[in-house]
Structures are given as structure tokens and as C-alpha cells.
N, C-alpha and C. Protein backbone atom coordinates (compact mmCIF):
# COMPACT_ATOMS: atom_id res chain seq x y z
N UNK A 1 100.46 69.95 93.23
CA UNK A 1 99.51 69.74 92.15
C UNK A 1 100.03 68.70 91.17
N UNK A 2 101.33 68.97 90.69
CA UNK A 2 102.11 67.64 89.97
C UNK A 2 101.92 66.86 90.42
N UNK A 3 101.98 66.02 91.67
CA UNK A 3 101.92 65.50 91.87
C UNK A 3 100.56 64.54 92.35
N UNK A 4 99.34 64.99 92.80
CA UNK A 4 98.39 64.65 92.24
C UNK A 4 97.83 64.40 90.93
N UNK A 5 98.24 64.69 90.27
CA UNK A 5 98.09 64.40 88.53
C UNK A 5 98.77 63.46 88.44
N UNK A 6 99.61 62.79 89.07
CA UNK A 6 100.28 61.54 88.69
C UNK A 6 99.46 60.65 89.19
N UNK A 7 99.31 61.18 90.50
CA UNK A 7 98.40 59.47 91.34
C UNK A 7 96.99 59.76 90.58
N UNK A 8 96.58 60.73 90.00
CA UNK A 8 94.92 60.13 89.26
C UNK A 8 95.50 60.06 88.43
N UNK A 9 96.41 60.15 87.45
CA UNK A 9 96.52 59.06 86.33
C UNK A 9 97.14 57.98 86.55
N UNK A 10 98.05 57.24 87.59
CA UNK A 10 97.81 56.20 87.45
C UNK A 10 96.88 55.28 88.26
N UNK A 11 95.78 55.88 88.70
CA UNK A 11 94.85 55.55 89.43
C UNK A 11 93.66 54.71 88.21
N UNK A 12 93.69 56.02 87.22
CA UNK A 12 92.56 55.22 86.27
C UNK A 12 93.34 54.37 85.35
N UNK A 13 94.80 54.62 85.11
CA UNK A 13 95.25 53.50 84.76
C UNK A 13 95.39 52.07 85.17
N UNK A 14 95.10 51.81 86.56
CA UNK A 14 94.90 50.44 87.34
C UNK A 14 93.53 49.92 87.33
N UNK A 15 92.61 50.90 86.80
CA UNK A 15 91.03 50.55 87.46
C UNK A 15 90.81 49.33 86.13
N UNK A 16 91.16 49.41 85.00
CA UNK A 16 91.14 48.46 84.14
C UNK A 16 91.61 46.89 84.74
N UNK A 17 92.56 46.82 85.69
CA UNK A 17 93.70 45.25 85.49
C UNK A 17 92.52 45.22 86.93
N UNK A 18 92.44 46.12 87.91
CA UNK A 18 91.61 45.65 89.51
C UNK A 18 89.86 45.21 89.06
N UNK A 19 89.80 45.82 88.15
CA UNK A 19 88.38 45.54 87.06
C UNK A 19 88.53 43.46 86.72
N UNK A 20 89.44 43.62 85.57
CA UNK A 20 89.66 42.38 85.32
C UNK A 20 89.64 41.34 86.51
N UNK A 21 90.78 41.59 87.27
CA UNK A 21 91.18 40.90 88.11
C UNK A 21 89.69 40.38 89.55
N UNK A 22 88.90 41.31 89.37
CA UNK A 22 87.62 41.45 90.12
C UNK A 22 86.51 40.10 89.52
N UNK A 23 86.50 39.97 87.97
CA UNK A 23 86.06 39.47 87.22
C UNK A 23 86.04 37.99 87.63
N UNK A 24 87.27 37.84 87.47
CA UNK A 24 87.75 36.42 87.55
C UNK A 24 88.01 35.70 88.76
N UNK A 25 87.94 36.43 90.03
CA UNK A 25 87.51 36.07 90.92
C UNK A 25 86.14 35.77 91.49
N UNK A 26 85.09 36.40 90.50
CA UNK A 26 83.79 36.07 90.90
C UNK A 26 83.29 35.03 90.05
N UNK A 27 84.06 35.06 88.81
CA UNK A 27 83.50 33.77 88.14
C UNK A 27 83.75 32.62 88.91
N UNK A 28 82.57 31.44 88.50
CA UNK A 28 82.62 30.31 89.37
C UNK A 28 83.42 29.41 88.43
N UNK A 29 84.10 27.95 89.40
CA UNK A 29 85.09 27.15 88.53
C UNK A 29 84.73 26.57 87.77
N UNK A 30 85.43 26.21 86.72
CA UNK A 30 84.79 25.27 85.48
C UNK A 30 84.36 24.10 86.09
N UNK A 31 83.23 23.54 85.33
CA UNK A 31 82.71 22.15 85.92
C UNK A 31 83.42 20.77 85.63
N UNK A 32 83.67 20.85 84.19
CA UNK A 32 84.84 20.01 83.69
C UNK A 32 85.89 20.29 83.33
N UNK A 33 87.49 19.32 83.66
CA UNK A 33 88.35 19.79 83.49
C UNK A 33 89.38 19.04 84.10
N UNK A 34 90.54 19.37 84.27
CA UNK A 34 91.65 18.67 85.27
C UNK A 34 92.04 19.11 86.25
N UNK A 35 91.95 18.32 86.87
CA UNK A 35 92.42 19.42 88.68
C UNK A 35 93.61 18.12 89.57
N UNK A 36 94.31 18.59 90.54
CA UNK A 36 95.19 18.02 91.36
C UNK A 36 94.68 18.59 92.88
N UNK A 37 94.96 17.86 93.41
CA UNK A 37 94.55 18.06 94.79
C UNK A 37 95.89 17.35 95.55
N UNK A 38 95.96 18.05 96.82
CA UNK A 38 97.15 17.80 97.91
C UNK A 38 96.49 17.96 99.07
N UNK A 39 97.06 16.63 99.92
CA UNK A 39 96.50 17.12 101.35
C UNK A 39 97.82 16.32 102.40
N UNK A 40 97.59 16.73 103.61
CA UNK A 40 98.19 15.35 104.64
C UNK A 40 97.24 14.55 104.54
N UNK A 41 97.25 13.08 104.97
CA UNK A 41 96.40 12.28 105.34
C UNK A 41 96.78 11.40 106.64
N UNK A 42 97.43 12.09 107.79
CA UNK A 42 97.92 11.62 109.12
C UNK A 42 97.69 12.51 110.32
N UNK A 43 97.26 12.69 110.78
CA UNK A 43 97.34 13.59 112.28
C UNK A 43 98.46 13.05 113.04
N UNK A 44 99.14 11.87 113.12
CA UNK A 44 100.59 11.44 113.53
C UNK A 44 101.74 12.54 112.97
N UNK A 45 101.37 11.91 111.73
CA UNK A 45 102.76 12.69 110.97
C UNK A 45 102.20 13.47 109.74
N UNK A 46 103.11 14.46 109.60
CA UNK A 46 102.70 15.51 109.37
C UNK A 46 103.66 15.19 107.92
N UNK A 47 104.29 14.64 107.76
CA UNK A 47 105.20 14.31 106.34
C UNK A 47 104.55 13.65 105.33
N UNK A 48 103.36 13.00 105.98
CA UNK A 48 102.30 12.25 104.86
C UNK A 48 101.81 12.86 103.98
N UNK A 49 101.89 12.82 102.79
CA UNK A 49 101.29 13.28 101.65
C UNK A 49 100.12 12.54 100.72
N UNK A 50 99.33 12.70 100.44
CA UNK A 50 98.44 12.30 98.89
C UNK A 50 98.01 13.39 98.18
N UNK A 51 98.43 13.04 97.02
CA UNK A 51 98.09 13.31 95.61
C UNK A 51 97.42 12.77 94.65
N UNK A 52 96.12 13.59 94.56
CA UNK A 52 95.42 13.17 93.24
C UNK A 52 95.02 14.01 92.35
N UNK A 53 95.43 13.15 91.04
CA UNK A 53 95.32 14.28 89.89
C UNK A 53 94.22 13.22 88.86
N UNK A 54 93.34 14.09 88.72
CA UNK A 54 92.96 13.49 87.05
C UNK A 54 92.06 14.40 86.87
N UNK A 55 90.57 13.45 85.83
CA UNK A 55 89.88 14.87 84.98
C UNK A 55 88.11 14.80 85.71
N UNK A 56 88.03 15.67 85.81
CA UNK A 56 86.39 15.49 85.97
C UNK A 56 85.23 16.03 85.12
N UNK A 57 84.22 15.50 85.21
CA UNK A 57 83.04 15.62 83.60
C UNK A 57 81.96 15.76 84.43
N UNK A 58 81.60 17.29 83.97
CA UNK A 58 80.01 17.54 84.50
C UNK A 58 79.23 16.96 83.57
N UNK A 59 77.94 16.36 84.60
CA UNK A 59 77.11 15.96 84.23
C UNK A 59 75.46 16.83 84.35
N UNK A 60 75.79 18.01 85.13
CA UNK A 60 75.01 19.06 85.52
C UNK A 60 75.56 19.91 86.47
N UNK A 61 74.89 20.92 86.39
CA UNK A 61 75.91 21.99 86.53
C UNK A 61 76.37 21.91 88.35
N UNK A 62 75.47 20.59 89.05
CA UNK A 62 76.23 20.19 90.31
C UNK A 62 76.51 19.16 90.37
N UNK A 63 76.60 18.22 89.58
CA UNK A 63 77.09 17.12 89.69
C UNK A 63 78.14 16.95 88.71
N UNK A 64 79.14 16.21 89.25
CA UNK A 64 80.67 15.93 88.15
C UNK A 64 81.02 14.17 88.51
N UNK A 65 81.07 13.54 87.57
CA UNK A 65 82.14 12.31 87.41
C UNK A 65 83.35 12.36 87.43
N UNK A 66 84.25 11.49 88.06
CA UNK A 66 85.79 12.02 88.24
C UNK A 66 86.45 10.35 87.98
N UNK A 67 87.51 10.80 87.52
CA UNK A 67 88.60 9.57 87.62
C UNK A 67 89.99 10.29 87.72
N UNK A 68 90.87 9.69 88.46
CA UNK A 68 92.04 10.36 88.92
C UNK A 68 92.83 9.25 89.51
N UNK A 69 94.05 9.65 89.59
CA UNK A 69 95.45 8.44 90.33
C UNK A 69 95.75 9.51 91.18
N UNK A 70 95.94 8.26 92.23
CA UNK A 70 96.46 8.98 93.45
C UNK A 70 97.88 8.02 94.06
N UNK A 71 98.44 9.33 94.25
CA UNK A 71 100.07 8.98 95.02
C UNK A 71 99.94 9.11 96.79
N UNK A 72 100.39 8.22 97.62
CA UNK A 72 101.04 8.47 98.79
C UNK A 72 102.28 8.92 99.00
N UNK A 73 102.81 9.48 99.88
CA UNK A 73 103.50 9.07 100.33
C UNK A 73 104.39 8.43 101.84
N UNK A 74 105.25 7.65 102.15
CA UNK A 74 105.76 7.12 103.01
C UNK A 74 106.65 7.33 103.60
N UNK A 75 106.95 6.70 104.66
CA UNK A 75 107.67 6.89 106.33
C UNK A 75 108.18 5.27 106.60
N UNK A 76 109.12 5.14 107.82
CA UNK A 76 109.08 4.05 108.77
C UNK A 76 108.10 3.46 108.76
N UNK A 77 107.02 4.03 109.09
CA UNK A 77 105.50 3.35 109.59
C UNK A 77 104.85 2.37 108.53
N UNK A 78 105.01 3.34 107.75
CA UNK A 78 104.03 3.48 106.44
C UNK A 78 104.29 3.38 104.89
N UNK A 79 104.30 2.20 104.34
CA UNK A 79 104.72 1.85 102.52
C UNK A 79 104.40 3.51 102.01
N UNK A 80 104.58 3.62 101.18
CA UNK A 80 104.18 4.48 100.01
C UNK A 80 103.35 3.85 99.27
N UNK A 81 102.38 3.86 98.45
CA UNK A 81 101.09 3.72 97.62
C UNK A 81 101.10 4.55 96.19
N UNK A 82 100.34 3.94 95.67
CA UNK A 82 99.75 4.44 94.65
C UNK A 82 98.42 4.06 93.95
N UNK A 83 97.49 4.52 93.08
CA UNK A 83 96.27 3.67 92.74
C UNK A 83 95.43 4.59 92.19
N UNK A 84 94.11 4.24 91.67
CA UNK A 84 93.04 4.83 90.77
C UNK A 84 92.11 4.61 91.90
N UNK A 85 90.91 5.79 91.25
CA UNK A 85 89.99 6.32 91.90
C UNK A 85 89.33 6.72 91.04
N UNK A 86 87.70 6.13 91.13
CA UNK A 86 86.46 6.96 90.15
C UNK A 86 85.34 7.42 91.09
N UNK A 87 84.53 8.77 90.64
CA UNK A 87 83.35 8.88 91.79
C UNK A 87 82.43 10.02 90.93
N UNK A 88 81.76 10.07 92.13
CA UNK A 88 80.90 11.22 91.72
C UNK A 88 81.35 12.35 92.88
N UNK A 89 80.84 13.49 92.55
CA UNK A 89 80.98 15.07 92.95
C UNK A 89 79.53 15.58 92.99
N UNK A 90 79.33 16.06 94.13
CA UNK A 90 77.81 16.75 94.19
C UNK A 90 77.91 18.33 95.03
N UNK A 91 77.53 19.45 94.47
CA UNK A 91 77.68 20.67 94.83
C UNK A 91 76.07 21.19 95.77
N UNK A 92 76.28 20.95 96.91
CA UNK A 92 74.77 21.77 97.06
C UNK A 92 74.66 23.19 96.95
N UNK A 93 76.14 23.44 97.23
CA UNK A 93 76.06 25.30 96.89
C UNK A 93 77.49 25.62 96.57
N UNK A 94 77.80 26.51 96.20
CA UNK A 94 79.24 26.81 96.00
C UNK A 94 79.89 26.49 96.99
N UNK A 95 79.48 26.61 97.91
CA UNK A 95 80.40 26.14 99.10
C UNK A 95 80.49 25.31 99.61
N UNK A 96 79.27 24.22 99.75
CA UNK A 96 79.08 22.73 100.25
C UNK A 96 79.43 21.92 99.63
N UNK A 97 80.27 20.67 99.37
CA UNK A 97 80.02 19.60 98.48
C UNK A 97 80.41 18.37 98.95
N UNK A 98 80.05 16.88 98.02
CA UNK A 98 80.10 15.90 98.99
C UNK A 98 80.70 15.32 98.06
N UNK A 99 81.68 14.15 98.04
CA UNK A 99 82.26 12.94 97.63
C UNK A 99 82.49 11.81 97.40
N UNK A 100 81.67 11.09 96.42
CA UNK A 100 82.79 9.91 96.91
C UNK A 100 83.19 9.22 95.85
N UNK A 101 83.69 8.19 96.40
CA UNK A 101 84.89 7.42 95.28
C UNK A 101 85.17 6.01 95.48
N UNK A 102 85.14 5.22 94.31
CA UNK A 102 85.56 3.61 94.29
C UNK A 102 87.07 3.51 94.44
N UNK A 103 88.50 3.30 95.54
CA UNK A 103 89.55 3.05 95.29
C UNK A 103 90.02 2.02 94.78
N UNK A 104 91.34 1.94 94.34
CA UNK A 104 92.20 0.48 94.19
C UNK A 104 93.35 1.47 94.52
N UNK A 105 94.35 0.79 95.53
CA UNK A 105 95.71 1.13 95.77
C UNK A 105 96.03 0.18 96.16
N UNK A 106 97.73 0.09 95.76
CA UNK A 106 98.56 -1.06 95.40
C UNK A 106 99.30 -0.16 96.34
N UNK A 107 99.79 -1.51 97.74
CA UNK A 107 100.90 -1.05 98.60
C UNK A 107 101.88 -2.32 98.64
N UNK A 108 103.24 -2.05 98.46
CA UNK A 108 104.22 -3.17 97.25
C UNK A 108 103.38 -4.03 96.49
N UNK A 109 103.40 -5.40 97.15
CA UNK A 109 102.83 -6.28 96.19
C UNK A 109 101.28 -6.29 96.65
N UNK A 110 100.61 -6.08 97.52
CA UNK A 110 99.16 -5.87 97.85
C UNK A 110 98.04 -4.83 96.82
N UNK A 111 97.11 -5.46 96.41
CA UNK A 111 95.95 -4.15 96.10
C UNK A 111 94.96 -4.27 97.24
N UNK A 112 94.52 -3.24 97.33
CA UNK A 112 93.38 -2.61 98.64
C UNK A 112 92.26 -2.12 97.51
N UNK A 113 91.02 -2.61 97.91
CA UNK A 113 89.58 -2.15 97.02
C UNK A 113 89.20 -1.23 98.67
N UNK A 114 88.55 -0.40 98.30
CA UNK A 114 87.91 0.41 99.65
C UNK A 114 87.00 1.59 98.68
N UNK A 115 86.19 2.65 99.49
CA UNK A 115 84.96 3.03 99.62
C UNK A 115 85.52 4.33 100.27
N UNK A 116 85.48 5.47 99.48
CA UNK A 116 86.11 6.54 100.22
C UNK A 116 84.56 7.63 100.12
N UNK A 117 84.41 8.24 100.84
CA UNK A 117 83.08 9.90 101.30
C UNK A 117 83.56 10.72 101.96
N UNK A 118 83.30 11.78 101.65
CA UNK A 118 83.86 13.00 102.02
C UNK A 118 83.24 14.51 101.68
N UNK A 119 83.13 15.37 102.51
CA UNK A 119 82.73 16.71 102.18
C UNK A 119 83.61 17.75 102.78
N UNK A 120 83.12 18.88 102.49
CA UNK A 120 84.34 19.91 101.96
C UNK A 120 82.96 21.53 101.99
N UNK A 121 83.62 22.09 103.14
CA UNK A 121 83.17 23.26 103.39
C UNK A 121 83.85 24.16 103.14
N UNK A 122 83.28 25.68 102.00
CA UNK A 122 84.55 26.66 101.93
C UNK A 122 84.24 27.62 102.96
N UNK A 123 85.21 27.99 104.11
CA UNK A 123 85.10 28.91 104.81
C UNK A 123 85.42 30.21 104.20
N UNK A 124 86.48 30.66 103.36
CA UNK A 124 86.99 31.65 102.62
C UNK A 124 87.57 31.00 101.27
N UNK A 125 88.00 32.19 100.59
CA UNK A 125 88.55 31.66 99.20
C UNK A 125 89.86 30.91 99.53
N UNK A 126 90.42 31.06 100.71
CA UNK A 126 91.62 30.12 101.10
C UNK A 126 91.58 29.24 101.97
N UNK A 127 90.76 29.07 102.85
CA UNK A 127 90.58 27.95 103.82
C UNK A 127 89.66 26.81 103.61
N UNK A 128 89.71 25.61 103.77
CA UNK A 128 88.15 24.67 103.46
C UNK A 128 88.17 24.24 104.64
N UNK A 129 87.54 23.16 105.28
CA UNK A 129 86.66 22.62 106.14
C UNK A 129 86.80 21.54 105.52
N UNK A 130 87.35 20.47 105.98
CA UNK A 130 86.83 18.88 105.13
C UNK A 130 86.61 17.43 106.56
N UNK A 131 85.94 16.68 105.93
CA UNK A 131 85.63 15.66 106.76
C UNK A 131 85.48 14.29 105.63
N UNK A 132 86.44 13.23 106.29
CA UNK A 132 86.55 12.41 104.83
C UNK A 132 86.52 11.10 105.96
N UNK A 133 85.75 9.76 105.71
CA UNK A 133 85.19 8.61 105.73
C UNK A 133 85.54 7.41 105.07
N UNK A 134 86.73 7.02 105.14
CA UNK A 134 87.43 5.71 104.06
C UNK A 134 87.29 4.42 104.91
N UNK A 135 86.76 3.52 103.92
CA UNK A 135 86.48 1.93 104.22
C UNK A 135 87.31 0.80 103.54
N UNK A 136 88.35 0.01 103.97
CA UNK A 136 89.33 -0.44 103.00
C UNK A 136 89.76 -1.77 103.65
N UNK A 137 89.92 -2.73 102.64
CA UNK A 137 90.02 -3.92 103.35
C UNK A 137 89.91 -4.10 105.11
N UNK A 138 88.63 -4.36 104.94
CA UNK A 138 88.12 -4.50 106.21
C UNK A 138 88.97 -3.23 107.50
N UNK A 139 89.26 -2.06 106.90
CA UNK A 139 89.89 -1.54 108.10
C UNK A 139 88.91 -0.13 108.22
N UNK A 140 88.61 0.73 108.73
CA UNK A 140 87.80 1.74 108.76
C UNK A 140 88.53 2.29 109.37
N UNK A 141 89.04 4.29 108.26
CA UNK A 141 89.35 5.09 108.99
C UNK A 141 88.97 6.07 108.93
N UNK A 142 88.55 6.81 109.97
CA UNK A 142 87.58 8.20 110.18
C UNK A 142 88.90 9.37 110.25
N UNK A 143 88.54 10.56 109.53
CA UNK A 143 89.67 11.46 109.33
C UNK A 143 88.70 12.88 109.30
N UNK A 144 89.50 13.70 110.36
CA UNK A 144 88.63 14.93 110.25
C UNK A 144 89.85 15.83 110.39
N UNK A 145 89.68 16.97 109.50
CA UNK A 145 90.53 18.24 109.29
C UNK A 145 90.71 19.03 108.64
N UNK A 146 91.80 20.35 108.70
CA UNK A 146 91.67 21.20 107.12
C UNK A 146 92.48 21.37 106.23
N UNK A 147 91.85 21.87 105.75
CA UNK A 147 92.32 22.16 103.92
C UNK A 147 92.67 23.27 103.81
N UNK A 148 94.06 23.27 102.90
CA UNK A 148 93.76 24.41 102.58
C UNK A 148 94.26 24.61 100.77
N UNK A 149 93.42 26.03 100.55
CA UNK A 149 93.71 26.04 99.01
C UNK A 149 94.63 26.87 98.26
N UNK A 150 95.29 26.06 97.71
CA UNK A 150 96.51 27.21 96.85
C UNK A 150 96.77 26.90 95.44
């Protein structure tokens, strides 16, 4: 009997933080704000990195403006980079959304102007679905794969 009296009290003592914690998982993400993003960007190599961080500004509650710098990084193969990026963000549902973006990246002494699109399916709160479309000094590269979120 003692010992049932312990697990219902601290039973209703947890229902408060699994309450909260319930909360804030159903709320949806802010529309504006700062966010970073990480992905590979190689099916070769798997050491490739990009990073982009900056801020984005809703303009309705599915559409967002973004500007952000983005980092590469490099290999043997491949310089390392860096450069700016502006676009729009379009939500068709919480889970669908599409991309795109004006680049400039500087690889040593070179800048690259290119045309980046992309969408982004959430399968679960941890897995995405993405398919991304970049056009860049005259080179076109098609990139399909996943995401994931942490």
C-alpha cells in the first residue's frame, strides 16, 4: 500500500511538466526569427557540409522572406565556399514547403551568382524528405535526399 501512494503521488506530480511539455510540442514554429540549418550536400562524400544561418520575416502566416550566409565545406575535390542568400519560403501545410533563393558564393578568388529551389516534406517530427534544384554559373545540379532534424 506504501508503496502505491508513492507512485500516485508522483504520478500527479509529473502530469504538470508531461502537460507542459505536450504543449509545446503542438505549438507550431514561429514564423519570424533566426534559424541555422545543416545538411550534406554530396552523395560522393559524405564529409561535405553546408551551413546556413540567418533571419527570416513572415510576410503571412505561409509565406516568409529570408536572408542568410552560407558556409561550405571542403575536401581534395572541392574548395570550401562561403556566400549570401535571399528568398522566399512558402508553406502549403505544415508539412509541405517550397524554396527558393538568389545565391552569391565566393570559391577563393571566384564569385558564382546561381538560382537555388527546393522543397521539404515532414515525414515525422524527426525525419524530412527534401528535393533541392541549384542553377550556377552555367552548371546545373539536381540533388535528391534526406534530412534530418535536430
Amino acid at each position: 500500500m506504501k508503496h502505491g501512494s508513492i507512485i500516485c503521488l508522483l504520478f500527479l506530480l509529473a502530469q504538470p511538466a508531461l502537460a507542459a511539455e505536450a504543449e509545446q510540442i503542438d505549438k507550431p514554429a514561429p514564423l519570424s526569427g533566426w534559424f541555422l540549418d545543416s545538411q550534406s550536400r554530396s552523395a560522393e562524400q559524405f564529409d561535405l557540409w553546408q551551413i546556413d544561418s540567418g533571419y527570416s520575416y513572415a510576410l503571412s502566416p505561409s509565406t516568409q522572406l529570408y536572408i542568410s550566409t552560407r558556409l561550405k565545406s571542403g575536401n581534395q575535390n572541392q574548395s570550401a565556399s562561403r556566400g549570401l542568400l535571399s528568398g522566399v519560403r512558402y508553406n502549403f501545410s505544415p508539412k509541405i514547403s517550397l524554396r527558393s533563393a538568389f545565391t552569391s558564393e565566393r570559391i577563393e578568388e571566384n564569385t558564382r551568382l546561381g538560382v537555388e529551389l527546393s522543397s521539404q516534406y515532414e515525414l515525422n517530427n524527426r525525419l524530412n524528405l527534401h528535393a533541392t534544384m541549384d542553377y550556377e554559373s552555367l552548371e546545373q545540379v539536381y540533388q535528391l535526399g534526406i534530412g534530418f532534424r535536430f
